[in-house]
PDB file of N, CA and C in Angstrom:
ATOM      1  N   UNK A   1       0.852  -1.174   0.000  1.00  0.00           N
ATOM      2  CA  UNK A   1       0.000   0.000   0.000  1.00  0.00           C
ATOM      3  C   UNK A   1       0.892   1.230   0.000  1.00  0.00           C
ATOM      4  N   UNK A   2       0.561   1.917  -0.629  1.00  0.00           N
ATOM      5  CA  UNK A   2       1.369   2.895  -0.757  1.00  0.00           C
ATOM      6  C   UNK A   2       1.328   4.222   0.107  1.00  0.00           C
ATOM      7  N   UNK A   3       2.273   5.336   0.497  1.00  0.00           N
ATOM      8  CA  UNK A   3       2.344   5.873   1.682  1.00  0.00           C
ATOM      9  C   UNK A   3       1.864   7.068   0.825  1.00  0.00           C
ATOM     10  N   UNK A   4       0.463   7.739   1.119  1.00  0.00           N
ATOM     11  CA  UNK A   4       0.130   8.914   0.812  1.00  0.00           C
ATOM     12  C   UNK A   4       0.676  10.417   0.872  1.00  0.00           C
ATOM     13  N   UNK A   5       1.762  10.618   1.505  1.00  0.00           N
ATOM     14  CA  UNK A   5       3.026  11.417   1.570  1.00  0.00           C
ATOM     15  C   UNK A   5       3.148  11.439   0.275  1.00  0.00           C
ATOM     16  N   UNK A   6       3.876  10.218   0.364  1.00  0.00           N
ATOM     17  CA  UNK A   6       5.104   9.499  -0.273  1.00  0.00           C
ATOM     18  C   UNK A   6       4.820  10.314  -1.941  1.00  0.00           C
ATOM     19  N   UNK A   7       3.050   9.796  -2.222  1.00  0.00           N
ATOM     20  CA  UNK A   7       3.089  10.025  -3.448  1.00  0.00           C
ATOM     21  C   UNK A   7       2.791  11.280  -3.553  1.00  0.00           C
ATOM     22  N   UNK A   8       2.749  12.394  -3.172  1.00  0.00           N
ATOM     23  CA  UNK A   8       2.594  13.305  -3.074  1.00  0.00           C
ATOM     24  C   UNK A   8       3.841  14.752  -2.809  1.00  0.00           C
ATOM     25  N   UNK A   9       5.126  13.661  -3.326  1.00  0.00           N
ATOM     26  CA  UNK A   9       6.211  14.528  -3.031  1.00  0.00           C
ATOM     27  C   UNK A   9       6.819  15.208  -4.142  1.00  0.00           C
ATOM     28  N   UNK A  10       7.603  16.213  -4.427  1.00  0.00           N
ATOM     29  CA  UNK A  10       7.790  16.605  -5.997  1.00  0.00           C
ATOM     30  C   UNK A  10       9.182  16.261  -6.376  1.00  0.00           C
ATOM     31  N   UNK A  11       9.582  14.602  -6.002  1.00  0.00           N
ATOM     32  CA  UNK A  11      10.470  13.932  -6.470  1.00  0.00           C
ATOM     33  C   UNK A  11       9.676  11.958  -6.429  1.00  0.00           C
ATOM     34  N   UNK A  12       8.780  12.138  -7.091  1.00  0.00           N
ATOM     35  CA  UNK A  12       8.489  10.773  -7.063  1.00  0.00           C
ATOM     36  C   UNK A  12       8.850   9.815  -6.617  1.00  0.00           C
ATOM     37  N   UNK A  13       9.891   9.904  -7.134  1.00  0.00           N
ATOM     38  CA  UNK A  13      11.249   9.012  -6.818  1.00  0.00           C
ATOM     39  C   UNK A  13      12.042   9.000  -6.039  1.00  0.00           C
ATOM     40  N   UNK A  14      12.007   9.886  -4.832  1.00  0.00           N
ATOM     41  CA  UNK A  14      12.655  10.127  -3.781  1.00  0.00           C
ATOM     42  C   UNK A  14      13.171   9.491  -2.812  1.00  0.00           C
ATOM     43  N   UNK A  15      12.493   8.274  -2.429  1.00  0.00           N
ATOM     44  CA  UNK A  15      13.018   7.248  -1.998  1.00  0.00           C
ATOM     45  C   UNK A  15      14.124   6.284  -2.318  1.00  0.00           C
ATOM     46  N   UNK A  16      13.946   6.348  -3.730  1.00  0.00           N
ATOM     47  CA  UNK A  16      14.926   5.404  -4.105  1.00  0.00           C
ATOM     48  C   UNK A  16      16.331   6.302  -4.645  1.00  0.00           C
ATOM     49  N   UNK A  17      16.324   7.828  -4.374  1.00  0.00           N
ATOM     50  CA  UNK A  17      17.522   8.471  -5.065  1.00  0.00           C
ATOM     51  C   UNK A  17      18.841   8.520  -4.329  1.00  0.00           C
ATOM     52  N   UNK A  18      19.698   8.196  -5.186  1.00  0.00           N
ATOM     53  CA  UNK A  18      21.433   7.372  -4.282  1.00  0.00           C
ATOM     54  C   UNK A  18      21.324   9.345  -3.934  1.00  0.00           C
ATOM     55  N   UNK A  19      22.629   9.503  -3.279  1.00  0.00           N
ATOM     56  CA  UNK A  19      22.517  11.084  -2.746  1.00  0.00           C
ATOM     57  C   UNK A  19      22.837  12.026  -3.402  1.00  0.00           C
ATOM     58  N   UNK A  20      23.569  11.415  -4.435  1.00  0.00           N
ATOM     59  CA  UNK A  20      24.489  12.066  -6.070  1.00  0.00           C
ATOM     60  C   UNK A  20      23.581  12.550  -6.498  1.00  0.00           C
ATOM     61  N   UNK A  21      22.550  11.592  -6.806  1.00  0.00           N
ATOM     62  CA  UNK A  21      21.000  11.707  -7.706  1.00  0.00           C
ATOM     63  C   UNK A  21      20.158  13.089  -7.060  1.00  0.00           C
ATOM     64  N   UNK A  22      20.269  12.854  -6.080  1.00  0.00           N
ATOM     65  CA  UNK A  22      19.348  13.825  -5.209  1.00  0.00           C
ATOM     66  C   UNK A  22      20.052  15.008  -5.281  1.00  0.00           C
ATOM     67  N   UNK A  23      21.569  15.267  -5.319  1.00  0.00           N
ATOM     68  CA  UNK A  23      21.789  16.599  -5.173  1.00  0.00           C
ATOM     69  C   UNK A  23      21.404  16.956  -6.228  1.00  0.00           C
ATOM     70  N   UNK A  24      21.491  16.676  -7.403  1.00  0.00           N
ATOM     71  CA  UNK A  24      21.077  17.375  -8.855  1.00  0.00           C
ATOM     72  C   UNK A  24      20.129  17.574  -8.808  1.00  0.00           C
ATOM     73  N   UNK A  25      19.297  16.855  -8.455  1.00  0.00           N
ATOM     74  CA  UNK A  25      18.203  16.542  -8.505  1.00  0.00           C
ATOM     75  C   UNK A  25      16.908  18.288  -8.392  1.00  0.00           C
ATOM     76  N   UNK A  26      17.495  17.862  -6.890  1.00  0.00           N
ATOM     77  CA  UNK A  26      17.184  18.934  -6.239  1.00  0.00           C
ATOM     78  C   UNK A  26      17.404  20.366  -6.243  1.00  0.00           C
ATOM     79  N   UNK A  27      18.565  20.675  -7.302  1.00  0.00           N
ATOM     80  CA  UNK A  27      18.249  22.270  -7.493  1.00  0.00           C
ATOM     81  C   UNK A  27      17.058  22.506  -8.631  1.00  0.00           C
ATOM     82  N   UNK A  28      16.340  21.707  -9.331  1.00  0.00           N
ATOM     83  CA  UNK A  28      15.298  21.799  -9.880  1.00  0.00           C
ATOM     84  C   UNK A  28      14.104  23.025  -9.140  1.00  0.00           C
ATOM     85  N   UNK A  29      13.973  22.264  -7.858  1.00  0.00           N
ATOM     86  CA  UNK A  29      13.109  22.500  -6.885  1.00  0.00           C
ATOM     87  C   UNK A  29      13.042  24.118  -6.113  1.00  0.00           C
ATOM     88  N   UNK A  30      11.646  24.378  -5.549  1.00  0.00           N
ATOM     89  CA  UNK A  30      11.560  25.691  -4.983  1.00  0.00           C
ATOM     90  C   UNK A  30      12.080  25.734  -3.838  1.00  0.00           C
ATOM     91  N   UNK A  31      11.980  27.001  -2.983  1.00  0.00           N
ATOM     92  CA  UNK A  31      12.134  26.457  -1.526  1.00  0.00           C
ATOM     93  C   UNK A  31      11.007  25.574  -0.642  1.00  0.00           C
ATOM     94  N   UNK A  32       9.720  25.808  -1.282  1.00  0.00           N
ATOM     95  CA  UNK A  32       8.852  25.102  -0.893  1.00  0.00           C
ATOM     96  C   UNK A  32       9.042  24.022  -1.190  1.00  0.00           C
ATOM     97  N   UNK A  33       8.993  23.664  -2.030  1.00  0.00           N
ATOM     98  CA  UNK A  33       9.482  21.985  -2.351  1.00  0.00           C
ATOM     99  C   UNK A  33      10.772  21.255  -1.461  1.00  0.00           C
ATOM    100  N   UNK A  34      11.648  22.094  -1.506  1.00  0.00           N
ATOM    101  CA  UNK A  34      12.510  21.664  -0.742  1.00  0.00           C
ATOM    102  C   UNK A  34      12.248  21.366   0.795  1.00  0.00           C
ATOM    103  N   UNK A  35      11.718  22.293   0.948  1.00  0.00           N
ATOM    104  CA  UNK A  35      11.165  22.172   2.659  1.00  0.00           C
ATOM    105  C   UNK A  35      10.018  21.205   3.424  1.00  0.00           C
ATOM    106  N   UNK A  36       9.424  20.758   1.715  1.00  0.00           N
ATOM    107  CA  UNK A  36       8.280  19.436   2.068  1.00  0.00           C
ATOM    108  C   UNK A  36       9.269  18.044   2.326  1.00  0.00           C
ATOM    109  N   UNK A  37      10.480  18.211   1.087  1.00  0.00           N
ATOM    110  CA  UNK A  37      11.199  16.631   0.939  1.00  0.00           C
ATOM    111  C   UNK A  37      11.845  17.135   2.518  1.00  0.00           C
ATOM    112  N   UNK A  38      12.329  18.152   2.868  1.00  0.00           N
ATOM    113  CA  UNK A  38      13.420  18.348   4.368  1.00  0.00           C
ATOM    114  C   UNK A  38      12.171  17.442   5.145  1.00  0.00           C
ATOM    115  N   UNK A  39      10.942  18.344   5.081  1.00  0.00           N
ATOM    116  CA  UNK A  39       9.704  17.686   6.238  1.00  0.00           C
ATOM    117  C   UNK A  39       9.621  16.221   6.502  1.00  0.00           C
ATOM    118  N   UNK A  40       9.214  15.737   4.635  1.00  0.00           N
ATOM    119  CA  UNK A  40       9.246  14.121   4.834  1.00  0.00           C
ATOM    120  C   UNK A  40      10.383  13.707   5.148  1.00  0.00           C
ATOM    121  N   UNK A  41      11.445  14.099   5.032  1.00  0.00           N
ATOM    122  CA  UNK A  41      12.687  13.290   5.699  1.00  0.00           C
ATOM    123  C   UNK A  41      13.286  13.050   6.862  1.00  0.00           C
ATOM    124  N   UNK A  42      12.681  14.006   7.240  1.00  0.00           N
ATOM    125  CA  UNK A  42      13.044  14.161   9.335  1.00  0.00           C
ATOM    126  C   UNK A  42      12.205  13.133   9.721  1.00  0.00           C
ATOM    127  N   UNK A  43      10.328  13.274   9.059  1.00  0.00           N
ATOM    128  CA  UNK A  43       9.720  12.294   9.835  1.00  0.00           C
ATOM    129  C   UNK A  43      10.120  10.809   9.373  1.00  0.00           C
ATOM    130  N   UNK A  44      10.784  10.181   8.275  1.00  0.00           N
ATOM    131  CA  UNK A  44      10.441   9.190   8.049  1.00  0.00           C
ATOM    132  C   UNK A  44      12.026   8.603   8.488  1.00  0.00           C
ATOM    133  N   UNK A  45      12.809   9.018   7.279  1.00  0.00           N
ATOM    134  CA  UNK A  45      14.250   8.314   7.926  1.00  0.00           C
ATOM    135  C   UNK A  45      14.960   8.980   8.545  1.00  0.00           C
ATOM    136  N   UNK A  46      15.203  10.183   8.437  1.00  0.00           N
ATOM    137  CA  UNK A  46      15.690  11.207   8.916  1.00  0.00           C
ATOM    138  C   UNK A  46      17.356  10.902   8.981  1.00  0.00           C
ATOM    139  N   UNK A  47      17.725  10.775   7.465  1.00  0.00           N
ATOM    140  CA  UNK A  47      19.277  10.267   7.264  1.00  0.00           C
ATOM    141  C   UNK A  47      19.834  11.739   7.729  1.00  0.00           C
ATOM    142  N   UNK A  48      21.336  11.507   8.122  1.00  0.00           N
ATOM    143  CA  UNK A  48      21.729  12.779   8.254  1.00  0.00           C
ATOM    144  C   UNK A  48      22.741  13.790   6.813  1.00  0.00           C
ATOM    145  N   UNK A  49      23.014  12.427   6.209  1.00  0.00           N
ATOM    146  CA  UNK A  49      23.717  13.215   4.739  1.00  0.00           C
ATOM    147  C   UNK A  49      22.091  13.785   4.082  1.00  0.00           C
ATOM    148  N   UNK A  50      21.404  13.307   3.404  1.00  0.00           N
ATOM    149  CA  UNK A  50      20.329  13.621   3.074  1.00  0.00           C
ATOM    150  C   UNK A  50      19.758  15.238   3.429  1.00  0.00           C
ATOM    151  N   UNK A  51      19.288  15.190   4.913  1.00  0.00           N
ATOM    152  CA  UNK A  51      19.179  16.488   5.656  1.00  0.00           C
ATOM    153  C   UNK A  51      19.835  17.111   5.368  1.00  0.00           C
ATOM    154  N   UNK A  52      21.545  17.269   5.512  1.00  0.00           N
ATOM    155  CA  UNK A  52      22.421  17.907   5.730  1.00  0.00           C
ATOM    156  C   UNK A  52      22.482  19.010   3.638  1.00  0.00           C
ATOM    157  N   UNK A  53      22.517  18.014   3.076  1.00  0.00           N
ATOM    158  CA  UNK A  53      22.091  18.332   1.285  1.00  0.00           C
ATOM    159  C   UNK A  53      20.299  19.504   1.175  1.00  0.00           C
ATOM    160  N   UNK A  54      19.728  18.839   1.920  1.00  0.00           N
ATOM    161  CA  UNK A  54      18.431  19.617   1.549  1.00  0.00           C
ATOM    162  C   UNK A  54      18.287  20.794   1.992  1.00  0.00           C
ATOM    163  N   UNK A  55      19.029  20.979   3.386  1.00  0.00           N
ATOM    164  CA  UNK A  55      19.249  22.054   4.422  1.00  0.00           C
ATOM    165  C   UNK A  55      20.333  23.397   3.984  1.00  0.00           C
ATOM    166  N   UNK A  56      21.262  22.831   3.256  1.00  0.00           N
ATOM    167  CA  UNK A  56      21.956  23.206   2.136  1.00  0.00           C
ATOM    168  C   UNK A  56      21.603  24.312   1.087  1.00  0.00           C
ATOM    169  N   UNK A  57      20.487  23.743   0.289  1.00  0.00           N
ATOM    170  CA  UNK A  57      19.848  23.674  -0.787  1.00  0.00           C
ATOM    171  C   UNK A  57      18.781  24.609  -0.144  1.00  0.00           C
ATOM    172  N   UNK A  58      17.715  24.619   0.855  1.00  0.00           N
ATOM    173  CA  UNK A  58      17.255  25.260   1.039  1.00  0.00           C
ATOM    174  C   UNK A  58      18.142  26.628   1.430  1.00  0.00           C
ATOM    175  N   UNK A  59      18.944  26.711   1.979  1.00  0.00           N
ATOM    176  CA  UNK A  59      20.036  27.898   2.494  1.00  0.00           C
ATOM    177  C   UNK A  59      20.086  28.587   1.453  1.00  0.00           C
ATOM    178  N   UNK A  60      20.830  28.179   0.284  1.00  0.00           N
ATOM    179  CA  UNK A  60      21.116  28.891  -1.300  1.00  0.00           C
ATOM    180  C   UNK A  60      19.562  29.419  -1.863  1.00  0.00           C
ATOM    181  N   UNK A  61      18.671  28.272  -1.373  1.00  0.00           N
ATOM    182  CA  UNK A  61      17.137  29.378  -1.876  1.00  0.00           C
ATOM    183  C   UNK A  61      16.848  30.423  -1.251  1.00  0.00           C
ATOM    184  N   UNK A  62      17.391  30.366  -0.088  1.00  0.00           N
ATOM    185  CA  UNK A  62      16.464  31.681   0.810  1.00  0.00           C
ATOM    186  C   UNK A  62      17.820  32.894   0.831  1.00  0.00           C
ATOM    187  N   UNK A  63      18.960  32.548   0.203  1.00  0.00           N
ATOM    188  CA  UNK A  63      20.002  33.743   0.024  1.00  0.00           C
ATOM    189  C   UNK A  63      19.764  34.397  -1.260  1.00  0.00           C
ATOM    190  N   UNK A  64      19.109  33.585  -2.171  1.00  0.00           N
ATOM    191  CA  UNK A  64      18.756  34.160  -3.611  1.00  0.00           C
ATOM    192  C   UNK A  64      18.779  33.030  -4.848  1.00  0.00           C
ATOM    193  N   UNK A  65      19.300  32.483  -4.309  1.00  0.00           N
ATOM    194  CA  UNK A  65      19.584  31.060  -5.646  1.00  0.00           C
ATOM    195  C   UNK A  65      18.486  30.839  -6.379  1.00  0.00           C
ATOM    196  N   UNK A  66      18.414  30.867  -7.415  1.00  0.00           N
ATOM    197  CA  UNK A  66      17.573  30.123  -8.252  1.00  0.00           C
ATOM    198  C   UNK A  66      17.534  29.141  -8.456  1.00  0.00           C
ATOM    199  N   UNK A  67      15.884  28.234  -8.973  1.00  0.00           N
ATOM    200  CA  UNK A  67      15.859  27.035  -9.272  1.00  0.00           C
ATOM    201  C   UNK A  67      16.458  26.663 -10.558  1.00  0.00           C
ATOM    202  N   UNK A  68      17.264  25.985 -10.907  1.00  0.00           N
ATOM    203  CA  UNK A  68      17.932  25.371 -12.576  1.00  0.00           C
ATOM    204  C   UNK A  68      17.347  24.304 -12.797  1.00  0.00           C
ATOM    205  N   UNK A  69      17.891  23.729 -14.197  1.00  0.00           N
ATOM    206  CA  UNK A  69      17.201  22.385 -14.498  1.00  0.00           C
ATOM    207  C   UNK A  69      17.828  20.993 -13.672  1.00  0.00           C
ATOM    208  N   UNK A  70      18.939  21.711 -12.960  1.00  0.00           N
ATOM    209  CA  UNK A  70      19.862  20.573 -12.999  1.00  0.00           C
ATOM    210  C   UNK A  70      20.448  19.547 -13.493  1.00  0.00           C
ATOM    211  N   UNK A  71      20.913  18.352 -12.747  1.00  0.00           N
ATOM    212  CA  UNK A  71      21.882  17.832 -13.946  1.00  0.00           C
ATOM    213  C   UNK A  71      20.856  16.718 -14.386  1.00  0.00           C
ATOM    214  N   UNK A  72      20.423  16.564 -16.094  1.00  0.00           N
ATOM    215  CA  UNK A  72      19.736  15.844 -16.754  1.00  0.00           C
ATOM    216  C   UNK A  72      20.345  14.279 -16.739  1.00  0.00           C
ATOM    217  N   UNK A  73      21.859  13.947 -16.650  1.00  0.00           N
ATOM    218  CA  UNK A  73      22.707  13.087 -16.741  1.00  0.00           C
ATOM    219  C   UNK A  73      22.200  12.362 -15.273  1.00  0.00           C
ATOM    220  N   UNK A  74      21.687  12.871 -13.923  1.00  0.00           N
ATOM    221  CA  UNK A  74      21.781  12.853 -12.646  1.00  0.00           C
ATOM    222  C   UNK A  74      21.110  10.604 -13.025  1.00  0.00           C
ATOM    223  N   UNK A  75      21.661   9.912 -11.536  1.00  0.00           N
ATOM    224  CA  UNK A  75      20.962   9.044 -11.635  1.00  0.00           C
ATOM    225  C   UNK A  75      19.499   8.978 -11.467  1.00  0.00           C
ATOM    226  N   UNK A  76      18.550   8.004 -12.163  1.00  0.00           N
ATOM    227  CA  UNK A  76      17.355   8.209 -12.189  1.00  0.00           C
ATOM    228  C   UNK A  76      16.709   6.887 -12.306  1.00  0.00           C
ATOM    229  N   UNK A  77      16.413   6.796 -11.146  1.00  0.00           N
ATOM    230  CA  UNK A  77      15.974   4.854 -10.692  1.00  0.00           C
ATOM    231  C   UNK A  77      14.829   4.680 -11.880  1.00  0.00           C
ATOM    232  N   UNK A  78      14.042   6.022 -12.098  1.00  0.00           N
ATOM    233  CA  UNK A  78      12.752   5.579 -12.457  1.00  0.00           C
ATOM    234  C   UNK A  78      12.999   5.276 -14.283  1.00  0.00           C
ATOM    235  N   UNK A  79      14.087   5.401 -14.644  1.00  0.00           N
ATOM    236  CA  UNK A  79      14.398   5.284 -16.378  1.00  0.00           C
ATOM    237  C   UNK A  79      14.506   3.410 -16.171  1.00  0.00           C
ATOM    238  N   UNK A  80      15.534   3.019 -15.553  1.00  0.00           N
ATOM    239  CA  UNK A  80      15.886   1.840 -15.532  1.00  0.00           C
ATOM    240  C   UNK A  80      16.350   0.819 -16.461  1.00  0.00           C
ATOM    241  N   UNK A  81      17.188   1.966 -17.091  1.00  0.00           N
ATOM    242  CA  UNK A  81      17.204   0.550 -18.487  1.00  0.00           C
ATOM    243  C   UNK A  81      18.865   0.772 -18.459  1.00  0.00           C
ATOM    244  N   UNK A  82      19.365   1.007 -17.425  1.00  0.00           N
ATOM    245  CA  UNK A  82      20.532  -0.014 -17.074  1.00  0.00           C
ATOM    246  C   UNK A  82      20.958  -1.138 -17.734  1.00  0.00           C
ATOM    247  N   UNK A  83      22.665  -1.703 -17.582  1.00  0.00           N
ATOM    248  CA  UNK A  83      22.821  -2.625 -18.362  1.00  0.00           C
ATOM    249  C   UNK A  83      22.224  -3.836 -17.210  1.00  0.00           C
ATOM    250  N   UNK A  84      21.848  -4.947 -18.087  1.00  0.00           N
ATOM    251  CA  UNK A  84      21.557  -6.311 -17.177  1.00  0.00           C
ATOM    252  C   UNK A  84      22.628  -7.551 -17.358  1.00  0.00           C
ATOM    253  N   UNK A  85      22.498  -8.108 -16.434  1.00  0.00           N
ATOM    254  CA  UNK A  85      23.418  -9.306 -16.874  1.00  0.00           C
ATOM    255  C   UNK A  85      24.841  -9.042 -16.270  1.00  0.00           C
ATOM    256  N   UNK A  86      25.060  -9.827 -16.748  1.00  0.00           N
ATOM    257  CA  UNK A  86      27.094  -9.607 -16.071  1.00  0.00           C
ATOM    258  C   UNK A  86      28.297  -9.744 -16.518  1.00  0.00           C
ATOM    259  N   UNK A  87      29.027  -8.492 -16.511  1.00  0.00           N
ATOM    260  CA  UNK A  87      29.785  -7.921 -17.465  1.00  0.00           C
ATOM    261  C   UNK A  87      31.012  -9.130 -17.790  1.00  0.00           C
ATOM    262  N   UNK A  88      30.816 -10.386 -17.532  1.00  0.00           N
ATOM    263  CA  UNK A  88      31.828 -11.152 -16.806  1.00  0.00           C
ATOM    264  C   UNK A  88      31.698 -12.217 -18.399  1.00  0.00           C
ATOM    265  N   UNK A  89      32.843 -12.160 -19.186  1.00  0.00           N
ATOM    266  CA  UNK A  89      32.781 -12.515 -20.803  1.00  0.00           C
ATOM    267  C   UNK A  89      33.907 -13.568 -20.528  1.00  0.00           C
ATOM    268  N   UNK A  90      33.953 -14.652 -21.755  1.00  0.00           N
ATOM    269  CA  UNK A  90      35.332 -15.695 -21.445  1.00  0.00           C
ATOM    270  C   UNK A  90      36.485 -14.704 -21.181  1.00  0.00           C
ATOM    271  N   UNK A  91      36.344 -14.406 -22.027  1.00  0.00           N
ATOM    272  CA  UNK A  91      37.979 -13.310 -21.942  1.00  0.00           C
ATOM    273  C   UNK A  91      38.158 -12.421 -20.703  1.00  0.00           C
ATOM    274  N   UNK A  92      37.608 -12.272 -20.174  1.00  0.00           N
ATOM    275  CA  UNK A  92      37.723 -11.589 -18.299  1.00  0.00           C
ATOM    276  C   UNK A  92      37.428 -12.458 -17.280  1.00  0.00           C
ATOM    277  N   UNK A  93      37.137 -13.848 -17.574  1.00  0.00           N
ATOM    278  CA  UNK A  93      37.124 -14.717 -16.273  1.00  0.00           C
ATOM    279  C   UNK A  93      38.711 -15.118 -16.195  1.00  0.00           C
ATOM    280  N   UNK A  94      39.176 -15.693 -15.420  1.00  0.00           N
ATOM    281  CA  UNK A  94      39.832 -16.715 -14.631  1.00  0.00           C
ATOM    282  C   UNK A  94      39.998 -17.969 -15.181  1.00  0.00           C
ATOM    283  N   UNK A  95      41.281 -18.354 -15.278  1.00  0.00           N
ATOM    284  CA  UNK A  95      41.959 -19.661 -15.680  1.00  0.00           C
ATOM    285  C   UNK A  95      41.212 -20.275 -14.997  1.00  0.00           C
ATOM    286  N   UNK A  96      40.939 -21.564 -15.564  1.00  0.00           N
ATOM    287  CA  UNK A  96      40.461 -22.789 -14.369  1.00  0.00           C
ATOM    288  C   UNK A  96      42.006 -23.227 -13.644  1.00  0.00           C
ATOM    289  N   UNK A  97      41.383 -23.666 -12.838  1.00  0.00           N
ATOM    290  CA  UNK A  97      42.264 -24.645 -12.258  1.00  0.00           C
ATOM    291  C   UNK A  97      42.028 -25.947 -11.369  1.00  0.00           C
ATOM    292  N   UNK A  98      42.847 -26.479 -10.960  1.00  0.00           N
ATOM    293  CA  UNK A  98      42.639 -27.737  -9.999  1.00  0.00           C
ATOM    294  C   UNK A  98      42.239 -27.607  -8.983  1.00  0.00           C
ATOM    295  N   UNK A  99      42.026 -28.787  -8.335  1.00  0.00           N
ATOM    296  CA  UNK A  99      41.394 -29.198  -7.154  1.00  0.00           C
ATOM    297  C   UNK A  99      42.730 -28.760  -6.326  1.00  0.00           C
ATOM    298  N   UNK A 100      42.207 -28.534  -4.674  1.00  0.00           N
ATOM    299  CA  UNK A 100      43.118 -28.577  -3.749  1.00  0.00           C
ATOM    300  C   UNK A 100      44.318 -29.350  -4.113  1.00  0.00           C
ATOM    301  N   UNK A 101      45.093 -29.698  -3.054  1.00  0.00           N
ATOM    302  CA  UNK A 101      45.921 -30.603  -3.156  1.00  0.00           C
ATOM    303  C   UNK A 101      46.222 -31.511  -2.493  1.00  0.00           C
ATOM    304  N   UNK A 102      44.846 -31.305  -1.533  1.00  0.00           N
ATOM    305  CA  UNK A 102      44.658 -32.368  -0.393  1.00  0.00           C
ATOM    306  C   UNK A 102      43.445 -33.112  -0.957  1.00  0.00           C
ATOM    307  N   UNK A 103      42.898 -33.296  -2.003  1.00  0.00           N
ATOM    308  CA  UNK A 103      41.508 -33.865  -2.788  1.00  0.00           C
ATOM    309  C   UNK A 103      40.574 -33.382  -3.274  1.00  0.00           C
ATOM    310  N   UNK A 104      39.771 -34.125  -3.107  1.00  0.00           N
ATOM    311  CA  UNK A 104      38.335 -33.791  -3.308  1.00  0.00           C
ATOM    312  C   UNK A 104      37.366 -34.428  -2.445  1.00  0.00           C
ATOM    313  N   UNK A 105      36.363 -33.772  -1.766  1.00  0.00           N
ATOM    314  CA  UNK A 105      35.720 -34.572  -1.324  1.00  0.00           C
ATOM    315  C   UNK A 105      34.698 -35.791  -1.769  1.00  0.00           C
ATOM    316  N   UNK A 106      34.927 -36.551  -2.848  1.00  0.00           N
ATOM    317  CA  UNK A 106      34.432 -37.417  -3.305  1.00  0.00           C
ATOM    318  C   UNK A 106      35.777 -38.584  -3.291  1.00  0.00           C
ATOM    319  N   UNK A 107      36.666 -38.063  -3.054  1.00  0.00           N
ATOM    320  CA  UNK A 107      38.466 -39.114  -2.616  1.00  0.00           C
ATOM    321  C   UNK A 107      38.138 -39.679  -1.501  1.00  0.00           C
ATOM    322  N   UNK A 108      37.652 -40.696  -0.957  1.00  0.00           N
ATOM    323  CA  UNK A 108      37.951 -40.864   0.318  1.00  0.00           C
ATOM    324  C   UNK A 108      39.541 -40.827   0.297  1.00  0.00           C
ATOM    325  N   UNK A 109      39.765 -40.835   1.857  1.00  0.00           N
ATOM    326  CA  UNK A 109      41.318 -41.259   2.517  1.00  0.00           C
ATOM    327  C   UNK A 109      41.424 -42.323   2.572  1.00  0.00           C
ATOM    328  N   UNK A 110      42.839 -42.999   2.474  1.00  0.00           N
ATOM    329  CA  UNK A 110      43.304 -44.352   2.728  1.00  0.00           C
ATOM    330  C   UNK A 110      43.212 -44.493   3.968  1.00  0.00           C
ATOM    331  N   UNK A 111      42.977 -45.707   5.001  1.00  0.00           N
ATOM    332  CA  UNK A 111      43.278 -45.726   6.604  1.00  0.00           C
ATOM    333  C   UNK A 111      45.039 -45.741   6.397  1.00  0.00           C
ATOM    334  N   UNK A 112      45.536 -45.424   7.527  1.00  0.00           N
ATOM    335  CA  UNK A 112      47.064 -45.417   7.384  1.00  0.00           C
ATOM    336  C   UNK A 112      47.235 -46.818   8.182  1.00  0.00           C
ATOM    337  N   UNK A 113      46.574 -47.649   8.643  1.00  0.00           N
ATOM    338  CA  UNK A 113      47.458 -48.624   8.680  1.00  0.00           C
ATOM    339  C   UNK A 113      47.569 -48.937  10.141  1.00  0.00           C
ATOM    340  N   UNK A 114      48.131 -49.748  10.554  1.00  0.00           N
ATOM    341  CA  UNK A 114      48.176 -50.241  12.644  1.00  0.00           C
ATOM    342  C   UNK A 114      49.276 -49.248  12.979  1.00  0.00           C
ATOM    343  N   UNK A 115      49.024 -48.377  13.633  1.00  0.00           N
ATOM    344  CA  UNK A 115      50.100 -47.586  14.710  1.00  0.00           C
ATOM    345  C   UNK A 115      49.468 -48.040  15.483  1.00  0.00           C
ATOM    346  N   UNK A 116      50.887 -47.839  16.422  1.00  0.00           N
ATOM    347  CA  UNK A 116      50.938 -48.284  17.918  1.00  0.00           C
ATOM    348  C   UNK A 116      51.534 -47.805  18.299  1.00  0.00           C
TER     349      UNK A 116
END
């Protein structure tokens, strides 16, 4: 179920943005806007890098800063078309190699025999 906040924030995606993402992100935004994501963030996780970026950001709005487009390049969970799979090709793995050199566990051991 989804958190009625949540969807109601003017970064959709806000939850899922690494902090890189979010700083760009976020000079988009007004000071009002900024001061709703500061709001939802105190109550919910209340990270302190996070805060510390929005608190920031709001500072530069209320000295004069303008909102920009910011950075278009920024990460953006909600595109997702990332590469899949794994970058891991014959030619970048690892030689095989052998077994230990104490066996395998399918070797049993020999008994060694009557000590005394």
């Amino acid at each position: 179920m989804a958190d009625p906040a949540r969807t109601g924030l003017p970064l959709p995606d806000y939850d899922h943005l690494p902090l890189g993402g979010l700083e760009s992100r976020v000079r988009s935004l007004s000071a009002g806007e900024v001061e709703e994501l500061l709001a939802y963030e105190r109550a919910h996780a209340d990270r302190v890098p996070v805060t510390e970026v929005l608190t920031a950001r709001l500072e530069q709005l209320r000295q004069g800063a303008e909102p920009t487009s910011g950075d278009p390049d920024a990460l953006r969970p909600e595109r997702g078309g990332g590469r899949a799979g794994s970058p891991v090709t014959p030619a970048t793995s690892p030689q095989p190699f052998g077994p230990p050199p104490h066996g395998t566990p399918d070797q049993r051991g020999k008994p060694k025999g009557d000590r005394t």
